[in-house]
Protein backbone atom coordinates (compact mmCIF):
# COMPACT_ATOMS: atom_id res chain seq x y z
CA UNK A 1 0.00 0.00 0.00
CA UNK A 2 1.28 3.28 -1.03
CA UNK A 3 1.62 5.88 1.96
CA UNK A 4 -1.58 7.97 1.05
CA UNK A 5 -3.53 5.14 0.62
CA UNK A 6 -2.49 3.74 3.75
CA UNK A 7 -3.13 6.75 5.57
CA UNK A 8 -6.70 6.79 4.27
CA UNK A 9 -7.63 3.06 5.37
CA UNK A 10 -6.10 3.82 8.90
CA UNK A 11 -8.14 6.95 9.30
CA UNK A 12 -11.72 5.39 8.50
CA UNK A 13 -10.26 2.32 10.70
CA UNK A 14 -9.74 5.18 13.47
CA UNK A 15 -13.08 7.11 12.54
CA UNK A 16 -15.06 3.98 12.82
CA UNK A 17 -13.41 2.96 15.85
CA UNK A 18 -14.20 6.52 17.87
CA UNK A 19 -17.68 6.86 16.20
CA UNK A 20 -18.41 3.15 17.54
CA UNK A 21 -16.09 2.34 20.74
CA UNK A 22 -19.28 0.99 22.73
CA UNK A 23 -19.62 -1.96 20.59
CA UNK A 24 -15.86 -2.46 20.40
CA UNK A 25 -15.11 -3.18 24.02
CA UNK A 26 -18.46 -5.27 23.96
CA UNK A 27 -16.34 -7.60 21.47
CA UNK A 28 -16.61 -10.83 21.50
CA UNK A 29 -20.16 -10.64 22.72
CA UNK A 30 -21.22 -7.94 20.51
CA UNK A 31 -20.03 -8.08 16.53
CA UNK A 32 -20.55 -5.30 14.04
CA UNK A 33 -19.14 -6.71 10.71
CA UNK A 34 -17.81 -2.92 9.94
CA UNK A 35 -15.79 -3.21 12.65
CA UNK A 36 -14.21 -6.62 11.71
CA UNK A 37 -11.11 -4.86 10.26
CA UNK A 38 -10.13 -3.47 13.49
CA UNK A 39 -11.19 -7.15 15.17
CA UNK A 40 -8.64 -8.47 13.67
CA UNK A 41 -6.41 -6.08 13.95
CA UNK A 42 -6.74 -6.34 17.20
CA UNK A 43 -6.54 -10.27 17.62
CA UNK A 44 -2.99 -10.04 15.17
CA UNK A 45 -1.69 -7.40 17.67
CA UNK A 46 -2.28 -9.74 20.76
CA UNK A 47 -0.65 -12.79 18.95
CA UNK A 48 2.46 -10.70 17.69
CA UNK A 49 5.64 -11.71 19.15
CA UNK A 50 9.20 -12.05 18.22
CA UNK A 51 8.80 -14.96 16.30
CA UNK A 52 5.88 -14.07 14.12
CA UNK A 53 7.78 -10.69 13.20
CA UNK A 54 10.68 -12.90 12.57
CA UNK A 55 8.70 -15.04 10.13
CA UNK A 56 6.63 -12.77 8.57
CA UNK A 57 9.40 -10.44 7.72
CA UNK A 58 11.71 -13.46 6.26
CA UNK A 59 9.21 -16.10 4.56
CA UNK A 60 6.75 -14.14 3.03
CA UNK A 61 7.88 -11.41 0.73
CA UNK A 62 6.86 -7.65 0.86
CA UNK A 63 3.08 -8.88 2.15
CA UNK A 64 4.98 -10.29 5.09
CA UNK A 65 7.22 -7.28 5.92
CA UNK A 66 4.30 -5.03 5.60
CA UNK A 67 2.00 -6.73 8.21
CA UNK A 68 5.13 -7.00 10.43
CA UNK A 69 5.66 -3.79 9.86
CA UNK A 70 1.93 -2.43 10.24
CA UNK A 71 2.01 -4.95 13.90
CA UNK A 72 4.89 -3.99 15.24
CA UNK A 73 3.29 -0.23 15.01
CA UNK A 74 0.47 -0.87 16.56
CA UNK A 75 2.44 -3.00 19.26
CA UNK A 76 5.62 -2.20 19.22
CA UNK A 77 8.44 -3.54 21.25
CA UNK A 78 12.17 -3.70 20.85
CA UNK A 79 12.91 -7.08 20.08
CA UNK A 80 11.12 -6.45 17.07
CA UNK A 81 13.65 -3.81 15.58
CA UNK A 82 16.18 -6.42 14.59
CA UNK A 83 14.29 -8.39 11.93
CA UNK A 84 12.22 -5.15 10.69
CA UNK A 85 15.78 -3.56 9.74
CA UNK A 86 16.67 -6.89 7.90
CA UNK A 87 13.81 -6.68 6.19
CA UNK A 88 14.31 -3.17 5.50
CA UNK A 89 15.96 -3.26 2.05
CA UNK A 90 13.70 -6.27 0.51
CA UNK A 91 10.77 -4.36 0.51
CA UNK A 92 11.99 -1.09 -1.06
CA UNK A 93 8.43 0.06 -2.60
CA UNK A 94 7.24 -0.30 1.52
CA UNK A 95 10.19 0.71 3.15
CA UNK A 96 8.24 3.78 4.71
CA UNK A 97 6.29 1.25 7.01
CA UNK A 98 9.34 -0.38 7.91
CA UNK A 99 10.87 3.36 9.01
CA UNK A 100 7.26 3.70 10.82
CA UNK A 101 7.29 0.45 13.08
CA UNK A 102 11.19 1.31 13.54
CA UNK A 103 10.27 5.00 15.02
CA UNK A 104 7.40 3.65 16.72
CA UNK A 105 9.69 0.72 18.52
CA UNK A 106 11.84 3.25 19.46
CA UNK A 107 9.39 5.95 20.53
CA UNK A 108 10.85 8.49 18.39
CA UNK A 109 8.86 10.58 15.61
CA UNK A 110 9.09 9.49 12.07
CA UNK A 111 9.75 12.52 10.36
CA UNK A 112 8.49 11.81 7.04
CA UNK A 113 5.14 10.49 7.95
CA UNK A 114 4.56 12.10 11.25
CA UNK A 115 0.55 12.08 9.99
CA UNK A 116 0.55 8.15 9.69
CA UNK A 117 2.09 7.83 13.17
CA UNK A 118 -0.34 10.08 15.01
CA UNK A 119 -3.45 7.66 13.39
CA UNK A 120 -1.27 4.50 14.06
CA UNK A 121 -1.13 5.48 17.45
CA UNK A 122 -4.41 6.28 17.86
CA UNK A 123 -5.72 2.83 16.10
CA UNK A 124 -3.17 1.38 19.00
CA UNK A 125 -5.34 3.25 21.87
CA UNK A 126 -8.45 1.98 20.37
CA UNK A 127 -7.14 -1.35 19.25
CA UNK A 128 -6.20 -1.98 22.90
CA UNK A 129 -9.36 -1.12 24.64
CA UNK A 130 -10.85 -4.22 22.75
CA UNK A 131 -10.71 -7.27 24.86
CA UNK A 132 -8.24 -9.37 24.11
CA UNK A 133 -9.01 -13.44 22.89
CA UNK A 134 -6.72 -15.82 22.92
CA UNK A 135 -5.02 -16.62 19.69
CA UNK A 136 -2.78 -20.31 19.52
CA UNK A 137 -0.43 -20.11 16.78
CA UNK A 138 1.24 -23.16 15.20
CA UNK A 139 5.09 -22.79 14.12
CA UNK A 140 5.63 -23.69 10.43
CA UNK A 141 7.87 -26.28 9.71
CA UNK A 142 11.39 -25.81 8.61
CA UNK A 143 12.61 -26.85 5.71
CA UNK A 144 14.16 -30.21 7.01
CA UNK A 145 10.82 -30.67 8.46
CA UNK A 146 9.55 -30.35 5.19
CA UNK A 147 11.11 -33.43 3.39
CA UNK A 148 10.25 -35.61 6.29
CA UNK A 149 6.37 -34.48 6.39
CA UNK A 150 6.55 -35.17 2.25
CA UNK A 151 7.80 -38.51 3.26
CA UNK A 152 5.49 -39.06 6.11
CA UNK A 153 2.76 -37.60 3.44
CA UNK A 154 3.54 -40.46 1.27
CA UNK A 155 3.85 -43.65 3.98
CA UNK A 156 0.08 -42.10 5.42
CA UNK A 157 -1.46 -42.71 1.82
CA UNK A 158 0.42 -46.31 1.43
CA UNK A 159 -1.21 -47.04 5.09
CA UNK A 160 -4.64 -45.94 3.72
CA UNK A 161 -4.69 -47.84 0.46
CA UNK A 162 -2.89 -50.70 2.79
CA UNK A 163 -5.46 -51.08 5.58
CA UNK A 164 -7.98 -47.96 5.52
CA UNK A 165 -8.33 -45.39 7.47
CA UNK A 166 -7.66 -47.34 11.41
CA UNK A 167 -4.37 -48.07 9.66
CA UNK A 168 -3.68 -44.12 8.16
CA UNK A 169 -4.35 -43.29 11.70
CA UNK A 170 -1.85 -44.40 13.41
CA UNK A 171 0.57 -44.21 10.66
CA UNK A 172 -0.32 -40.45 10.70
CA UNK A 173 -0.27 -40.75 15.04
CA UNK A 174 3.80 -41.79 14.41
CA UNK A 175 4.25 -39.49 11.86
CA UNK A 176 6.22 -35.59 12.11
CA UNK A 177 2.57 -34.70 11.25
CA UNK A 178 1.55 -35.15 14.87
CA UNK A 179 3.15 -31.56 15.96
CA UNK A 180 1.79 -30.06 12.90
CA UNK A 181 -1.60 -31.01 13.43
């Protein structure tokens, strides 16, 4: 998203959530599907850690640094910092978001798009007056894990066609699968 454009989306998202914070801290109880953008904002926010910003800024091209980027604004912290710099010079159409969530981990202004950090941090005030729900995230696999679940993929389908679906089962049970599931 270009600057401008993002700037736009994040003021409605701000608008909406001022004109209509008595339904958002009724959430989960109380849905309004034109808040559901700031929902899950607000459920991504609570699951961000190190190791999501870590993946999403390394695994999943510019999409990935963005949303790390745009996360780590709304929540920042410093252990984020390292991996958004990393990420810094992959994504050099985006690189302004990058500079954001990098001012806003270090509580410093962002010169260039001081405008985009004063709505960021108000989506942040109103993003964390929703209650927060418990989000589980699963860790991908690596990609040595990967050859042995293609593998295990492979022995599962030979124990189905074998002996049906008792015996997929437990080949499945024994497989890597079993922490992926």
């Amino acid at each position: 998203m270009k600057p401008q454009a993002a700037l736009r989306f994040w003021t409605r998202l701000r608008d909406d959530g001022r004109e209509l914070a008595s339904l958002l801290c009724q959430f989960p109880l109380v849905k309004y599907e034109p808040l559901d953008t700031l929902y899950a904002c607000a459920k991504a926010a609570s699951a961000l850690d190190e190791k999501l910003v870590a993946d999403l800024s390394t695994h999943y091209s510019w999409q990935g640094v963005v949303e790390a980027s745009f996360l780590a604004a709304l929540r920042p912290h410093a252990a984020y910092a390292s991996h958004l710099r990393r990420a810094r010079d992959s994504v050099p159409h985006n690189g302004w978001i990058v500079d954001l969530a990098l001012s806003e981990v270090r509580g410093s202004a962002c010169e260039r798009h001081l405008e985009h950090q004063k709505v960021i941090r108000e989506l942040r005030e109103i993003i964390e007056r929703i209650p927060e729900q418990p989000t589980a995230l699963r860790r991908g696999p690596t990609t040595g894990e990967l050859l042995q679940l293609q593998s295990s993929t492979v022995a599962v389908a030979n124990a189905y066609k074998e002996g049906g679906v008792a015996q997929a089962k437990a080949a499945l049970d024994a497989s890597p699968w079993r922490d992926f599931l």
